[in-house]
PDB file of N, CA and C in Angstrom:
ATOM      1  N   UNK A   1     -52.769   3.621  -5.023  1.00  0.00           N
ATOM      2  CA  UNK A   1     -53.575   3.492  -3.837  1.00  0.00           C
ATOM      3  C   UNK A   1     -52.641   3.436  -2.631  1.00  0.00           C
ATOM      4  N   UNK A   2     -52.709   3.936  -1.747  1.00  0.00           N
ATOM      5  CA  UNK A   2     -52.201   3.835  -0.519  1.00  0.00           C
ATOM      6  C   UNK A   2     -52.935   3.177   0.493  1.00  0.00           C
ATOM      7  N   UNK A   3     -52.585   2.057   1.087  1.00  0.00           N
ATOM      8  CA  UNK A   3     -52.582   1.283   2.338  1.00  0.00           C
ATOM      9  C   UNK A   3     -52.314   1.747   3.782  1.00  0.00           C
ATOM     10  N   UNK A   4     -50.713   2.073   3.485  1.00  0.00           N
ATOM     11  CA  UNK A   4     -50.415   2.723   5.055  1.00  0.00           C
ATOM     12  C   UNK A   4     -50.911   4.046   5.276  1.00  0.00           C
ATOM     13  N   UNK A   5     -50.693   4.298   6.850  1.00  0.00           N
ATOM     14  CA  UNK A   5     -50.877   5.346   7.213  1.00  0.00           C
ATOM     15  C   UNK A   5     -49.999   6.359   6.591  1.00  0.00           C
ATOM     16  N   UNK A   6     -49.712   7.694   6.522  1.00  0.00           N
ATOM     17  CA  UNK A   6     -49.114   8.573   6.315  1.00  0.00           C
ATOM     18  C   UNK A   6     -47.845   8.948   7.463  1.00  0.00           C
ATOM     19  N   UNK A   7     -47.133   9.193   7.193  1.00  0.00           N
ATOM     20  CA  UNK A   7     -46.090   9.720   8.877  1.00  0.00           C
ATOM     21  C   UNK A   7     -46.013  11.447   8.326  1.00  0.00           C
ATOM     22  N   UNK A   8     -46.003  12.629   9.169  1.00  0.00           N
ATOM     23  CA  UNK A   8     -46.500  13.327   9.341  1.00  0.00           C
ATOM     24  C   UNK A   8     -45.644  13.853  10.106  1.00  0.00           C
ATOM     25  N   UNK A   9     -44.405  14.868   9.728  1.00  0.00           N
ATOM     26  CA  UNK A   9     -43.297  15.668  10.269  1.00  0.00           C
ATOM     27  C   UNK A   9     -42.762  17.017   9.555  1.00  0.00           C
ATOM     28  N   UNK A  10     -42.096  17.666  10.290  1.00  0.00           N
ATOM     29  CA  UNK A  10     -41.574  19.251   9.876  1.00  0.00           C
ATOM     30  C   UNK A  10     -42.812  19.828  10.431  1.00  0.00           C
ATOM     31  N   UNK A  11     -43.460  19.834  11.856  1.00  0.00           N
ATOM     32  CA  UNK A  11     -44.582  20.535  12.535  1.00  0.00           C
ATOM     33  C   UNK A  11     -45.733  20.820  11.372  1.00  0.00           C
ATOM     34  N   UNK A  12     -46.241  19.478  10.594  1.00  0.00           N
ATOM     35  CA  UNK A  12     -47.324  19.131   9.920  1.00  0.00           C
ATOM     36  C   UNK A  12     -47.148  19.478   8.852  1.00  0.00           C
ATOM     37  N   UNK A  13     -45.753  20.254   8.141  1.00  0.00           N
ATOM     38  CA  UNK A  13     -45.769  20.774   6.624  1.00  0.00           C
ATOM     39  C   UNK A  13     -45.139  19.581   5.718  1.00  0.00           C
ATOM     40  N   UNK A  14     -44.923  18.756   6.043  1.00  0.00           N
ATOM     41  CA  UNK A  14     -44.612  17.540   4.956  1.00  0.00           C
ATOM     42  C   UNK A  14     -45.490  16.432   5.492  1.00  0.00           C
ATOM     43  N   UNK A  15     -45.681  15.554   4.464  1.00  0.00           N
ATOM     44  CA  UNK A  15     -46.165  13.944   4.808  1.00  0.00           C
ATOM     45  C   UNK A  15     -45.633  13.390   3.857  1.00  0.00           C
ATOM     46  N   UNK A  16     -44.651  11.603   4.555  1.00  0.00           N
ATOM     47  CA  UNK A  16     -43.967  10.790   3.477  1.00  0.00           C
ATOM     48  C   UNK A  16     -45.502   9.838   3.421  1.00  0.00           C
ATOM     49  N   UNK A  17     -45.799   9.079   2.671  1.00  0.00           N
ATOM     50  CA  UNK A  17     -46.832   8.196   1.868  1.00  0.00           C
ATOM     51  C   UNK A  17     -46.204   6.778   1.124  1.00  0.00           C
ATOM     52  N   UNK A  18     -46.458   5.808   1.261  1.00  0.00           N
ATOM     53  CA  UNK A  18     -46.113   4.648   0.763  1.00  0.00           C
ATOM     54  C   UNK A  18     -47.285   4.376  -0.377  1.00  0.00           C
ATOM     55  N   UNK A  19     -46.840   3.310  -1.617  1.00  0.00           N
ATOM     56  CA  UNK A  19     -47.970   3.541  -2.424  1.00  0.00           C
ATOM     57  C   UNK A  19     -48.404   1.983  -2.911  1.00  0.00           C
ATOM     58  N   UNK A  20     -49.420   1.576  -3.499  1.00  0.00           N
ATOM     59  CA  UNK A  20     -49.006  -0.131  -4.362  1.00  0.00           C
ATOM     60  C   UNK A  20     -48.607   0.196  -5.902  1.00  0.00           C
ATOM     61  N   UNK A  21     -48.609   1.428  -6.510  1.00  0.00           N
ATOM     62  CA  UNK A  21     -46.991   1.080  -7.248  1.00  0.00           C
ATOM     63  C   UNK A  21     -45.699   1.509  -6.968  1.00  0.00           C
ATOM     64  N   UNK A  22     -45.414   1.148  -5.908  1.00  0.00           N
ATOM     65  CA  UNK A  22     -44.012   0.896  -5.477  1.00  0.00           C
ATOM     66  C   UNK A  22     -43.296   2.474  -5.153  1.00  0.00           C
ATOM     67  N   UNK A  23     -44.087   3.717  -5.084  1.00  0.00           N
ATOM     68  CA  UNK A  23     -43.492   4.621  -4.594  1.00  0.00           C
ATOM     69  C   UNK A  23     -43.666   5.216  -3.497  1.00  0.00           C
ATOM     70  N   UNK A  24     -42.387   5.935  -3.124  1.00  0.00           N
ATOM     71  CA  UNK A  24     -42.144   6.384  -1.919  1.00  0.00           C
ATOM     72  C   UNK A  24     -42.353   8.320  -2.321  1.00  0.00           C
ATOM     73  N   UNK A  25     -43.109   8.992  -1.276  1.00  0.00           N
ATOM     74  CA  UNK A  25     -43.565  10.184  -2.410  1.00  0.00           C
ATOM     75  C   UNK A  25     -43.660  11.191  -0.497  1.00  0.00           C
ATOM     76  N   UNK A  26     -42.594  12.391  -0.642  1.00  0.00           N
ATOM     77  CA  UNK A  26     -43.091  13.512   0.317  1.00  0.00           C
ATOM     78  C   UNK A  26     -43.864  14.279  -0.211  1.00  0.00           C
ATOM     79  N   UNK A  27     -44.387  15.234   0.739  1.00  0.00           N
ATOM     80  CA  UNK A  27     -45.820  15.863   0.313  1.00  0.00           C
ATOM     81  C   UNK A  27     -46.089  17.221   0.682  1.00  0.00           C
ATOM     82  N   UNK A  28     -46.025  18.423   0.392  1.00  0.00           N
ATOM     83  CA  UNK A  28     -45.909  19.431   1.197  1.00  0.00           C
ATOM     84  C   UNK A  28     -47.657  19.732   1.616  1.00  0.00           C
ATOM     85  N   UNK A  29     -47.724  19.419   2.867  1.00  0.00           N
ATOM     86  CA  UNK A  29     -49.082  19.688   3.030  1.00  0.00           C
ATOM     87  C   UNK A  29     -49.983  21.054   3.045  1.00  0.00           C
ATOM     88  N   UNK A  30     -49.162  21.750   2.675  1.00  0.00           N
ATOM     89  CA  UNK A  30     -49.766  23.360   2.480  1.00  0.00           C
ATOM     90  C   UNK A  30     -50.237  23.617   0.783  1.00  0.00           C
ATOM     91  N   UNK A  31     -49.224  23.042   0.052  1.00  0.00           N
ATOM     92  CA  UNK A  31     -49.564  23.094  -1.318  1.00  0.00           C
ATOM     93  C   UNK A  31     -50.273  21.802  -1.990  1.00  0.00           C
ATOM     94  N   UNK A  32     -49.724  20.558  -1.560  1.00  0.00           N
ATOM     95  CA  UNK A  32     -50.089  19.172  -1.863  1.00  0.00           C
ATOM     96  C   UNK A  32     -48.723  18.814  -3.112  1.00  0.00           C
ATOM     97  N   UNK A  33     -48.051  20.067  -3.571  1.00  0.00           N
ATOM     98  CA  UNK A  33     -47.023  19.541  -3.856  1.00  0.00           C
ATOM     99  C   UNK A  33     -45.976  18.520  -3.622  1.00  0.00           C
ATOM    100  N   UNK A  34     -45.667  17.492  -4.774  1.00  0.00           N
ATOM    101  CA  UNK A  34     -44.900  16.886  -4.629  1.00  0.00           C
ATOM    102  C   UNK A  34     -43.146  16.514  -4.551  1.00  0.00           C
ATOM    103  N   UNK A  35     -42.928  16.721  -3.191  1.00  0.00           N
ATOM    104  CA  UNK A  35     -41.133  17.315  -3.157  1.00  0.00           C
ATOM    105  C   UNK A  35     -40.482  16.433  -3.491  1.00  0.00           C
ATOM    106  N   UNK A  36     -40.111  15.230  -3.015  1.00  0.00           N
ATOM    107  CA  UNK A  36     -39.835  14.491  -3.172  1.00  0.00           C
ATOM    108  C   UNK A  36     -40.984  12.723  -3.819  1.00  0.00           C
ATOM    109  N   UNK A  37     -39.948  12.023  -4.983  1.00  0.00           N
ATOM    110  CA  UNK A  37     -40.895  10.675  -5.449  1.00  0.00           C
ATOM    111  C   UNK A  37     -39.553  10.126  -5.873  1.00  0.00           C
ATOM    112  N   UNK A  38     -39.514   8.837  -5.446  1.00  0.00           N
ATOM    113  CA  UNK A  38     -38.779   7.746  -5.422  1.00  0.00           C
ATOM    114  C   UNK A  38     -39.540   6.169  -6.129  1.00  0.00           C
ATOM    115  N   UNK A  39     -38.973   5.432  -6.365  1.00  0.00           N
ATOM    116  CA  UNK A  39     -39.427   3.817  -6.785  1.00  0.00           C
ATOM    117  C   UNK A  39     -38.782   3.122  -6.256  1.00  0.00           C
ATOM    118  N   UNK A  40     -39.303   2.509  -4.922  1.00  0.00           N
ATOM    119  CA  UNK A  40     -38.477   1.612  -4.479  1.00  0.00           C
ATOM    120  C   UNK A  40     -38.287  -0.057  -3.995  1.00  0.00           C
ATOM    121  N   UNK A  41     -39.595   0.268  -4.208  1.00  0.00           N
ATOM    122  CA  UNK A  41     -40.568  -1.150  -4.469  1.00  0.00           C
ATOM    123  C   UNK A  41     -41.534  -1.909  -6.038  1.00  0.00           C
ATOM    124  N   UNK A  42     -41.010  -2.188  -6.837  1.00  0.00           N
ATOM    125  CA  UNK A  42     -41.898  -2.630  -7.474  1.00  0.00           C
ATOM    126  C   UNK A  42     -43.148  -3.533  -7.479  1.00  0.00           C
ATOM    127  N   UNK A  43     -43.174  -4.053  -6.240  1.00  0.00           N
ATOM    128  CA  UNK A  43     -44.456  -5.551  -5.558  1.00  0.00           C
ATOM    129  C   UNK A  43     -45.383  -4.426  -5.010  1.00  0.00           C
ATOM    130  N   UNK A  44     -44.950  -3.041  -4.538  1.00  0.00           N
ATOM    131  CA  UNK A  44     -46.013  -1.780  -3.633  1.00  0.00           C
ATOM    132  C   UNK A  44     -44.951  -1.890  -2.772  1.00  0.00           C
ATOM    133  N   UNK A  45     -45.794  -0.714  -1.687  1.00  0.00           N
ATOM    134  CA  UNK A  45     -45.881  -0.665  -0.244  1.00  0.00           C
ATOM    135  C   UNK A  45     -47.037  -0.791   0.140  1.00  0.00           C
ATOM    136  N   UNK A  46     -47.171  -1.444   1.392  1.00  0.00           N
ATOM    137  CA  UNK A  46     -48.142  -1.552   2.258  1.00  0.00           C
ATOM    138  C   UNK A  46     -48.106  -1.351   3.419  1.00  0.00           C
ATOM    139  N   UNK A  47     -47.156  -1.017   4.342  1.00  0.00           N
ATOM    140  CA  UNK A  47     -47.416  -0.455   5.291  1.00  0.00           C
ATOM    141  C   UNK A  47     -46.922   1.000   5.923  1.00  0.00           C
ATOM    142  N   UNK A  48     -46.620   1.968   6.599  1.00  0.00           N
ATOM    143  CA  UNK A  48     -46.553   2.792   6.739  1.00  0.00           C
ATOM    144  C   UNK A  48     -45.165   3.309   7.021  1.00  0.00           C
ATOM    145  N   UNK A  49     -44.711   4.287   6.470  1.00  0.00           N
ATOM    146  CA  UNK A  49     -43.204   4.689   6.722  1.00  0.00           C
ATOM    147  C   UNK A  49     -42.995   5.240   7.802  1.00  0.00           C
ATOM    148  N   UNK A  50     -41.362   5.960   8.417  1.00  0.00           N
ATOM    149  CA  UNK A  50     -41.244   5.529   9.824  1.00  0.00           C
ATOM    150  C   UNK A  50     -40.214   6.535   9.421  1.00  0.00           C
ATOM    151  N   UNK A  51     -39.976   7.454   9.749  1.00  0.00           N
ATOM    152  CA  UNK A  51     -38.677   8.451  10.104  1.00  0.00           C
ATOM    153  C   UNK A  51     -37.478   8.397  11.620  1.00  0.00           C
ATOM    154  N   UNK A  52     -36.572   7.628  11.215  1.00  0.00           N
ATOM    155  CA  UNK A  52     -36.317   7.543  12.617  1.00  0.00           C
ATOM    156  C   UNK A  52     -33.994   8.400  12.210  1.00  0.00           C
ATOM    157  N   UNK A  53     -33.858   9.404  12.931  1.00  0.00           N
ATOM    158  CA  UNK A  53     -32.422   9.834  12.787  1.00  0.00           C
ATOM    159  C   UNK A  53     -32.346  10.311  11.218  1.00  0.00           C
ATOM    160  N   UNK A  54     -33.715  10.794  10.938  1.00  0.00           N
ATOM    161  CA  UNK A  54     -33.525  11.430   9.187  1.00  0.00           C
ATOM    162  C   UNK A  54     -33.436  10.275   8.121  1.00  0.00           C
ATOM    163  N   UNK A  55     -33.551   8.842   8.500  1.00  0.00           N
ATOM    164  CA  UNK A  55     -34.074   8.083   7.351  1.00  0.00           C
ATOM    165  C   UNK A  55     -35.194   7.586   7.541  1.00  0.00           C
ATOM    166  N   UNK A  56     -35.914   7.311   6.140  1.00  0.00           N
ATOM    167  CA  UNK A  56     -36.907   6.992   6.494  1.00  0.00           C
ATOM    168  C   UNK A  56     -37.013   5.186   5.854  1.00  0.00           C
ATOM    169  N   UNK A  57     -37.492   4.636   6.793  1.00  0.00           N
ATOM    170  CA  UNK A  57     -37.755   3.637   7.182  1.00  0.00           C
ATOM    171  C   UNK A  57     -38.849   2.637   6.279  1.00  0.00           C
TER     172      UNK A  57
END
């Protein structure tokens, strides 16, 4: 389930997503393919990720 908002970059063709089991997941919004999935939280995420100088937050 996702809580946060989505952040929404590369002129609308990716979205990063936070999750409550603990992953961090990019998104190609043309296919819905999944480019990138990480675990970086095991407690979740809950609030919304943040791209700031190419990390994301």
């Amino acid at each position: 389930m996702i809580y946060g908002s989505p952040f929404v970059y590369d002129n609308g063709r990716m979205v990063i997503v936070g999750s409550t089991d603990g992953c961090l997941r990019i998104l190609n919004t043309q296919s819905g393919e999944i480019v990138c999935e990480t675990k970086v939280d095991g407690n979740g995420l809950f609030s919304s990720p943040v791209v700031y100088l190419n990390f994301i937050l």
